[in-house]
C-alpha atoms as a PDB file:
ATOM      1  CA  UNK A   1      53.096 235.966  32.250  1.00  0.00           C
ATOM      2  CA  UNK A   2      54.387 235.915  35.517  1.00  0.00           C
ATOM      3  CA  UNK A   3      56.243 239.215  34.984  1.00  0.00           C
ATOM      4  CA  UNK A   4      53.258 240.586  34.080  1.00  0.00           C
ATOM      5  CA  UNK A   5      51.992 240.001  37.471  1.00  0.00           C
ATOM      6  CA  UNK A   6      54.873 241.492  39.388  1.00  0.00           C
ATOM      7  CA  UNK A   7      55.166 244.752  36.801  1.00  0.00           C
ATOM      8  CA  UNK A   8      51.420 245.504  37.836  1.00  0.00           C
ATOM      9  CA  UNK A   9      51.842 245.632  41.640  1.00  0.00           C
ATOM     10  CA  UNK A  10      54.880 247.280  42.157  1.00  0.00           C
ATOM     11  CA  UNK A  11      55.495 246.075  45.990  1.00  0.00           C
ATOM     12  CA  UNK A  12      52.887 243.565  47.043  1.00  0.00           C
ATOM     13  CA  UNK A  13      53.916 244.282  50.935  1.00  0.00           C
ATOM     14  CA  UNK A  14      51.017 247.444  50.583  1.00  0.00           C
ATOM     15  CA  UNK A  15      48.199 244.583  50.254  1.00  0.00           C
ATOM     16  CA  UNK A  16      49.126 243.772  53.911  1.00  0.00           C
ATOM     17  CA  UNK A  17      50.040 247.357  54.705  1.00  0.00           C
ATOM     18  CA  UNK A  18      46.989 248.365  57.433  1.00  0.00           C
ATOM     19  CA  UNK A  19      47.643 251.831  57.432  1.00  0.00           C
ATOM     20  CA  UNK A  20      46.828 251.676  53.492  1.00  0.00           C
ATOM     21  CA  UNK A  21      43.022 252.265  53.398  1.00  0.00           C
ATOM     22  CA  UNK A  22      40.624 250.620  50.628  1.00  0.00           C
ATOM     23  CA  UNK A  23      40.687 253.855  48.604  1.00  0.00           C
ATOM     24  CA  UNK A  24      44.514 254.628  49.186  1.00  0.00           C
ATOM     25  CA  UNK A  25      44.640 251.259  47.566  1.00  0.00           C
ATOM     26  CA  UNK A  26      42.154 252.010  44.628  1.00  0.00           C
ATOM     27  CA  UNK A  27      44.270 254.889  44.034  1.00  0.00           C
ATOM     28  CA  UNK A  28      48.029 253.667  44.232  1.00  0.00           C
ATOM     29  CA  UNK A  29      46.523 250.664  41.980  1.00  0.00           C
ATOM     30  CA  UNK A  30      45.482 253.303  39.361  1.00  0.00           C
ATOM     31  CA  UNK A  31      48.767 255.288  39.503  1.00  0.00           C
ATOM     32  CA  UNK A  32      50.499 251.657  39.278  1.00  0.00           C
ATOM     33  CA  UNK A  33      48.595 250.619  36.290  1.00  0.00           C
ATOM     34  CA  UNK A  34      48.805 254.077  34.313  1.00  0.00           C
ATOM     35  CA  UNK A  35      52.850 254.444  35.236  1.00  0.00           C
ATOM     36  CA  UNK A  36      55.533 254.508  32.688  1.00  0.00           C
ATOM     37  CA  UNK A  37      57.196 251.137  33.645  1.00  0.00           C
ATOM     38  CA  UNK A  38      60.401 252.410  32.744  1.00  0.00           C
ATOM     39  CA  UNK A  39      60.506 255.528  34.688  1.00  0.00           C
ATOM     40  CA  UNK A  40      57.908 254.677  37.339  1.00  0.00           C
ATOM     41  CA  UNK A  41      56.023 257.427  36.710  1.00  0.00           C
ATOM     42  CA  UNK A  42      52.442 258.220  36.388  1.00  0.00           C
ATOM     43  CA  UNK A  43      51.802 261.239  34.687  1.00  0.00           C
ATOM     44  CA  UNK A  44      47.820 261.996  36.000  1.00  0.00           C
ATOM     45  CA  UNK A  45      45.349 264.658  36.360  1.00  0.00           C
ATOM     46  CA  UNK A  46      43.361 264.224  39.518  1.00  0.00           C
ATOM     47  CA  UNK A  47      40.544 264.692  37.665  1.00  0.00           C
ATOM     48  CA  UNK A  48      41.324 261.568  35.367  1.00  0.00           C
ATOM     49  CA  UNK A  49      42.248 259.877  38.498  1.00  0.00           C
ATOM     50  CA  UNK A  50      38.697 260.896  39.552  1.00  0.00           C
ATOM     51  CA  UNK A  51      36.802 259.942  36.710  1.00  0.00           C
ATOM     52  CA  UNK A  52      38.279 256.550  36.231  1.00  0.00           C
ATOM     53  CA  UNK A  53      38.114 255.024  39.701  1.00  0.00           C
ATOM     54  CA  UNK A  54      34.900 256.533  40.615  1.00  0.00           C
ATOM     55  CA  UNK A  55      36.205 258.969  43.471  1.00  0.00           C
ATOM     56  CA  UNK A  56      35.623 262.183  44.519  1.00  0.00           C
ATOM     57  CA  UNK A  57      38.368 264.970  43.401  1.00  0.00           C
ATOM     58  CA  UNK A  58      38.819 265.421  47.290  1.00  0.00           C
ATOM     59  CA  UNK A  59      39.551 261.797  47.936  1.00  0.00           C
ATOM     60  CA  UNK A  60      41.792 261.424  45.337  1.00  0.00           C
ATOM     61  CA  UNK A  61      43.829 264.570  47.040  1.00  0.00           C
ATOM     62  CA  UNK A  62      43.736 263.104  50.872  1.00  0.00           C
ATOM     63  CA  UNK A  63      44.932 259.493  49.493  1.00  0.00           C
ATOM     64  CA  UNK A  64      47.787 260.688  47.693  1.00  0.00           C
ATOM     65  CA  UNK A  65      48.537 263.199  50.670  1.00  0.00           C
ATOM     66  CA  UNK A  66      48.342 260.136  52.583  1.00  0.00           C
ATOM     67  CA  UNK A  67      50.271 257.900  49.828  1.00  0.00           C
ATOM     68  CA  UNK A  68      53.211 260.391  50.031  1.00  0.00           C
ATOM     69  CA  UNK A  69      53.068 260.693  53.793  1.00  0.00           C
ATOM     70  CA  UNK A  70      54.147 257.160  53.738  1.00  0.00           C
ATOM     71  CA  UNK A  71      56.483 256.938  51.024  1.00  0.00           C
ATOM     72  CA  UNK A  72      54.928 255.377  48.573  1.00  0.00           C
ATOM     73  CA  UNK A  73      54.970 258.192  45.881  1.00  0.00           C
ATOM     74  CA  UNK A  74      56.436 261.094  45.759  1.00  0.00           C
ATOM     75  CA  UNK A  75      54.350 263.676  43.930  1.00  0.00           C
ATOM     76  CA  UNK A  76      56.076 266.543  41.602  1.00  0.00           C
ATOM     77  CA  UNK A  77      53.640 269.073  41.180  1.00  0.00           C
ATOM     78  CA  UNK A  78      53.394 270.500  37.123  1.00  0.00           C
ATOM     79  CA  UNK A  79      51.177 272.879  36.172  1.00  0.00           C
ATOM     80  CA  UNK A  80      48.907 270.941  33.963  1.00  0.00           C
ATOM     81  CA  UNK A  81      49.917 267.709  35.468  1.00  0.00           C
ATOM     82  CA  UNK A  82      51.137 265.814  38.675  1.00  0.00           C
ATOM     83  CA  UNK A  83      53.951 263.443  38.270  1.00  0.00           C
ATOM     84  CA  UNK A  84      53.374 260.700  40.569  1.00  0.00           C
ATOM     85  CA  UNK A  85      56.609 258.752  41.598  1.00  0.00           C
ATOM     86  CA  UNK A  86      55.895 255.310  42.639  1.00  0.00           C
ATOM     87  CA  UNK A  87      58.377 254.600  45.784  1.00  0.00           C
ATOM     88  CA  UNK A  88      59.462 251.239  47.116  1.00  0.00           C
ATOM     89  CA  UNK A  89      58.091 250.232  50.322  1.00  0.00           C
ATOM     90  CA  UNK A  90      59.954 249.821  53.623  1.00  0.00           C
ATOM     91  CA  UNK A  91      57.800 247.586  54.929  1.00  0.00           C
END
């Protein structure tokens, strides 16, 4: 059970991370819980990313602009769908 916990939150540091906003957070917690666990990858249309969290297609774009800005995912960009690297934190 416990590795449970830790497979779900890949690096708890961004919980204490203040440049992580709330919705940066509802975000990386989506692309966290949808990932491959193998390949730490999230395979996600914004528009699923949308839909399921409640968010605007626009505020799904500026968090993971901001999310990748400090390297928490990388993004590769497909043209159906984003890949969505989750990245360790430095913090």
């Amino acid at each position: 059970m416990i590795e449970d916990k830790k497979s779900f939150l890949n690096d708890r540091s961004i919980l204490f991370d203040v440049r992580v906003s709330n919705q940066d957070f509802r975000v990386y917690s989506f692309l966290i819980s949808a990932m491959n666990k193998e390949t730490k990858i999230c395979s996600s249309k914004q528009m699923t990313i949308s839909r399921s969290i409640g968010m605007s297609r626009t505020a799904i774009y500026r968090c993971i602009k901001h999310l990748k800005k400090l390297k928490l995912i990388d993004v590769d960009r497909k043209y159906n769908n984003n890949n969505y690297h989750i990245l360790k934190s430095n913090n």
